[in-house]
Protein backbone atom coordinates (compact mmCIF):
# COMPACT_ATOMS: atom_id res chain seq x y z
CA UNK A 1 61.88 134.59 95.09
CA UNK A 2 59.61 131.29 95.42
CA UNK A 3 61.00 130.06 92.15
CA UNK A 4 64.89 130.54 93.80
CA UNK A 5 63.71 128.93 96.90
CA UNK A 6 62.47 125.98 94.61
CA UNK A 7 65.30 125.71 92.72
CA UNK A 8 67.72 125.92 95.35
CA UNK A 9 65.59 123.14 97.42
CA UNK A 10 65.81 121.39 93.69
CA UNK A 11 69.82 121.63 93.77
CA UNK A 12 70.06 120.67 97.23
CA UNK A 13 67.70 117.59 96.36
CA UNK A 14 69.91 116.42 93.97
CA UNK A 15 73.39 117.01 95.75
CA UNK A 16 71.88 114.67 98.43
CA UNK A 17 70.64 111.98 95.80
CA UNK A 18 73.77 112.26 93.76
CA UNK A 19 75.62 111.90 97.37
CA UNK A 20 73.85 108.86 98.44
CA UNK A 21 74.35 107.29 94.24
CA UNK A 22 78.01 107.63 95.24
CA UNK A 23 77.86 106.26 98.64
CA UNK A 24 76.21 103.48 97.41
CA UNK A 25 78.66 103.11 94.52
CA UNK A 26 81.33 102.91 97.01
CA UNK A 27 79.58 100.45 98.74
CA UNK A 28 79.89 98.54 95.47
CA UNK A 29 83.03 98.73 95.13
CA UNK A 30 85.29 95.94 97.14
CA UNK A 31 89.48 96.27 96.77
CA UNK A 32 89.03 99.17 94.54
CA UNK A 33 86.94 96.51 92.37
CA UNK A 34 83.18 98.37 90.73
CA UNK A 35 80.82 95.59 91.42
CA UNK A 36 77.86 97.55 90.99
CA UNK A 37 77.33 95.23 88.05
CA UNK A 38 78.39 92.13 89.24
CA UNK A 39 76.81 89.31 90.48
CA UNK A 40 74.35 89.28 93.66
CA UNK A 41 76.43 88.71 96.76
CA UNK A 42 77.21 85.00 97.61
CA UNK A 43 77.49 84.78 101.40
CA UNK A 44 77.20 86.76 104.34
CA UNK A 45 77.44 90.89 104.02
CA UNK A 46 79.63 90.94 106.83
CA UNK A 47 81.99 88.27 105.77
CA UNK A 48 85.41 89.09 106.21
CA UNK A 49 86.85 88.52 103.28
CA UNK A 50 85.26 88.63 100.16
CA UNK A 51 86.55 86.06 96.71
CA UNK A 52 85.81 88.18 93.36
CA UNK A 53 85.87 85.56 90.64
CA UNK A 54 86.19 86.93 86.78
CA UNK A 55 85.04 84.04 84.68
CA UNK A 56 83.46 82.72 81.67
CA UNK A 57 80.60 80.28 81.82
CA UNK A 58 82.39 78.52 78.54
CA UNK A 59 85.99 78.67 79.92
CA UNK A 60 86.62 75.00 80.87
CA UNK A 61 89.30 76.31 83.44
CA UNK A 62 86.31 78.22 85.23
CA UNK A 63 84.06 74.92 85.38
CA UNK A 64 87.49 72.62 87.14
CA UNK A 65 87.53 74.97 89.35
CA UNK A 66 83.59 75.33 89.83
CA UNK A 67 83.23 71.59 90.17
CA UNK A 68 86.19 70.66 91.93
CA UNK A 69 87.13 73.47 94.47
CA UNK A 70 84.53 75.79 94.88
CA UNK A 71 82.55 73.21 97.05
CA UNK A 72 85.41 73.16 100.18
CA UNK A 73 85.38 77.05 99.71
CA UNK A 74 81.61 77.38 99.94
CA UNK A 75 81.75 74.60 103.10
CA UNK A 76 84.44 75.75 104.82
CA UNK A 77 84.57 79.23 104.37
CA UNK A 78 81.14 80.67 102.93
CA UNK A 79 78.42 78.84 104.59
CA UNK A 80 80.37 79.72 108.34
CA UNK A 81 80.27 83.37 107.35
CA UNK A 82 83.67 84.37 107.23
CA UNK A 83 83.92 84.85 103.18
CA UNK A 84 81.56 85.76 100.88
CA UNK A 85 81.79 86.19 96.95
CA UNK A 86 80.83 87.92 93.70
CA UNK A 87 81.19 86.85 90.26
CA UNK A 88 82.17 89.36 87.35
CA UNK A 89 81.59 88.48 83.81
CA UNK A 90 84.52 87.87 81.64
CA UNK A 91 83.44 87.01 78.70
CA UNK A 92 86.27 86.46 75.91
CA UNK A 93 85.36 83.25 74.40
CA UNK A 94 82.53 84.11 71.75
CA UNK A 95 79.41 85.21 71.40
CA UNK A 96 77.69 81.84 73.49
CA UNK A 97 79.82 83.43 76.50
CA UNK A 98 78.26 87.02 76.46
CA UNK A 99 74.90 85.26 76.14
CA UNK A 100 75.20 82.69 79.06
CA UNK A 101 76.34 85.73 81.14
CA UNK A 102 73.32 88.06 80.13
CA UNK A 103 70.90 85.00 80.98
CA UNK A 104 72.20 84.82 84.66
CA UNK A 105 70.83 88.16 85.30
CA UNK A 106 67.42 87.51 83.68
CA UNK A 107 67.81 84.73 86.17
CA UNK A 108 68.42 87.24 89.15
CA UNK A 109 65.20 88.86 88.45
CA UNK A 110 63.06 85.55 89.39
CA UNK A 111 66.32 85.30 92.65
CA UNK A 112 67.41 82.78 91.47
CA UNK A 113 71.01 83.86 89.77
CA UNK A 114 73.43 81.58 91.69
CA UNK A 115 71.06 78.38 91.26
CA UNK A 116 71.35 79.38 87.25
CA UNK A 117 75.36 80.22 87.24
CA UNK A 118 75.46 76.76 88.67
CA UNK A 119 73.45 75.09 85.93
CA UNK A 120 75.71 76.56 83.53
CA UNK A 121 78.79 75.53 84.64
CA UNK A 122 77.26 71.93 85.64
CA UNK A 123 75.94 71.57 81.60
CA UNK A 124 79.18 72.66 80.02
CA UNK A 125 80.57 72.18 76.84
CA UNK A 126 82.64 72.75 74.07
CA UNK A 127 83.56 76.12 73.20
CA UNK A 128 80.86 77.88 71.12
CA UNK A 129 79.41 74.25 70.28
CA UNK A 130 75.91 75.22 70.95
CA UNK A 131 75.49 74.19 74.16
CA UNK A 132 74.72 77.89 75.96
CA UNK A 133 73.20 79.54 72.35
CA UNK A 134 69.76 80.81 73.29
CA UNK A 135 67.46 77.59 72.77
CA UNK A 136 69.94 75.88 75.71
CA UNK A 137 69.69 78.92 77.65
CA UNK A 138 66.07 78.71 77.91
CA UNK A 139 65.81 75.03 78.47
CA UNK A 140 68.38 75.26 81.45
CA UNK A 141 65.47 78.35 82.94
CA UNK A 142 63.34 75.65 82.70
CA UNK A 143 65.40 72.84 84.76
CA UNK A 144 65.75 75.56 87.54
CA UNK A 145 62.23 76.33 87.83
CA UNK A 146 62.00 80.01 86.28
CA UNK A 147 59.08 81.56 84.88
CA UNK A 148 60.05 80.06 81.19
CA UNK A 149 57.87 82.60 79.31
CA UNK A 150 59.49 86.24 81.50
CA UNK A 151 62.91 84.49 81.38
CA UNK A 152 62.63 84.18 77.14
CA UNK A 153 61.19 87.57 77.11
CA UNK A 154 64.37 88.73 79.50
CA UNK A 155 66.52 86.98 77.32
CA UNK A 156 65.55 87.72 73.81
CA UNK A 157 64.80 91.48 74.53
CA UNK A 158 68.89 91.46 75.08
CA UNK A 159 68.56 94.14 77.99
CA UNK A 160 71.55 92.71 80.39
CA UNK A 161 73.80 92.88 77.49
CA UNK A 162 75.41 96.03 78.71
CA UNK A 163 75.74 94.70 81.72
CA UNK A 164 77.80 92.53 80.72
CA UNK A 165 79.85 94.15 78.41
CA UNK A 166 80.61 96.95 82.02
CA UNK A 167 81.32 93.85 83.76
CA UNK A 168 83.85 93.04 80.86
CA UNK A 169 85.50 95.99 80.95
CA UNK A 170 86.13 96.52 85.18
CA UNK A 171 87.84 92.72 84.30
CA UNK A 172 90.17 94.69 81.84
CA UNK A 173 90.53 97.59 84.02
CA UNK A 174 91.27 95.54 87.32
CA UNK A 175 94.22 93.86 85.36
CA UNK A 176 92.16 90.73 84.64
CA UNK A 177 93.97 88.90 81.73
CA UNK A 178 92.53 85.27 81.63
CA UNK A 179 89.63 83.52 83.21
CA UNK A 180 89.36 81.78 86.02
CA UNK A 181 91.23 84.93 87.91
CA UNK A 182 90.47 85.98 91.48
CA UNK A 183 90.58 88.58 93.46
CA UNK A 184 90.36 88.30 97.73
CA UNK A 185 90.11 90.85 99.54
CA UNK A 186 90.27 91.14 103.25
CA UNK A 187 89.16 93.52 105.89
CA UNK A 188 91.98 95.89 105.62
CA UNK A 189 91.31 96.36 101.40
CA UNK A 190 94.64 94.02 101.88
CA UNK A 191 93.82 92.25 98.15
CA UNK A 192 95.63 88.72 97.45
CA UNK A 193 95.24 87.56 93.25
CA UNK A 194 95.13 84.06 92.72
CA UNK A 195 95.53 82.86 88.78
CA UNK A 196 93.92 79.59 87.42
CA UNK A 197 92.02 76.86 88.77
CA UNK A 198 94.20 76.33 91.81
CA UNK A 199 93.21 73.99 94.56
CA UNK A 200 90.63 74.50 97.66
CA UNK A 201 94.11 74.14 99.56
CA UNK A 202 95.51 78.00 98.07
CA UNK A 203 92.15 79.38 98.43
CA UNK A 204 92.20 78.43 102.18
CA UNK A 205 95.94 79.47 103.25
CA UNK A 206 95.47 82.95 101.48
CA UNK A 207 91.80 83.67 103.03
CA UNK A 208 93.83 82.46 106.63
CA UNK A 209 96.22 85.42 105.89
CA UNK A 210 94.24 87.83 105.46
CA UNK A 211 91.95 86.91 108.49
CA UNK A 212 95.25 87.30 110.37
């Protein structure tokens, strides 16, 4: 009778941990977008709307728009709390691309995954030329101050590269067909898609209608 009892309180364990798994999964999810493999949140939790950016750290399309609009977003829109963001690996452009990806999230574990994502897209360079193979990887963990001997072990040990390869595949599943795409998403699940590098100037009239 113990043994029922125990097994019962066993079941009833696991309901309740399977429960919260997909509570927390929902949480994850943003506009019907999984993002329990994405990127660490950019922003405020309580942001309004939230950007979800499917990119490539070798698509030069991805780095325009990194260089040239993503700073009005992040000072306009981010930094006052009333966006936020996550970024979900797209990786289509060769092997370099999966790679650069994988060694964000070995960055993550020293906290410091959006100072890294940054270093990539600031060091760019041709497509599979080299410039994000392993050996660059590692030297960029070193410009940004990581542990250089856990990141290489992260790295080499290839342990994200599911990761990436799930973050690949909600891209496919959320209709993503090219990099730099995004998806915003405002407080209503109301979900705007914006395709390319467009200017700061898009960004901010969509993000104003949905805050409407």
């Amino acid at each position: 009778k113990k043994a029922m009892a125990d097994k019962k309180a066993m079941a009833d364990k696991k309901a309740m941990a399977d429960k919260k798994a997909m509570a927390d999964k929902k949480a994850m999810s943003v506009g019907g977008v999984d993002l329990s493999t994405a990127s660490p949140l950019l922003g405020a939790s309580d942001a309004k709307v939230t950007i979800i950016e499917f990119g490539d750290y070798q698509c030069p399309k991805c780095d325009q728009w990194f260089l040239n609009e993503k700073p009005a977003i992040e000072s306009e829109y981010i930094s006052k709390n009333k966006v936020n963001m996550y970024y979900v690996d797209f990786p289509f452009l060769g092997s370099d691309s999966e790679l650069a990806s994988a060694a964000t999230y070995c960055a993550d574990e020293q906290g410091k995954y959006w100072e890294y994502h940054s270093a990539l897209y600031k060091n760019q360079g041709g497509i599979q030329s080299g410039w994000a193979n392993s050996d660059a990887l590692k030297k960029f963990a070193s410009d940004v101050g990581l542990d250089t001997e856990k990141f290489n072990k992260c790295l080499d040990s290839g342990k994200y590269s599911d990761r990436v390869k799930q973050n690949k595949q909600v891209g496919t599943s959320s209709g993503i067909a090219g990099t730099p795409t995004f998806l915003l998403v405002g407080p209503n699940g109301k979900t705007e898609k914006i395709v390319g590098p467009q200017p700061s100037a898009v960004f901010a009239s969509t993000i104003e209608k949905l805050l409407k």
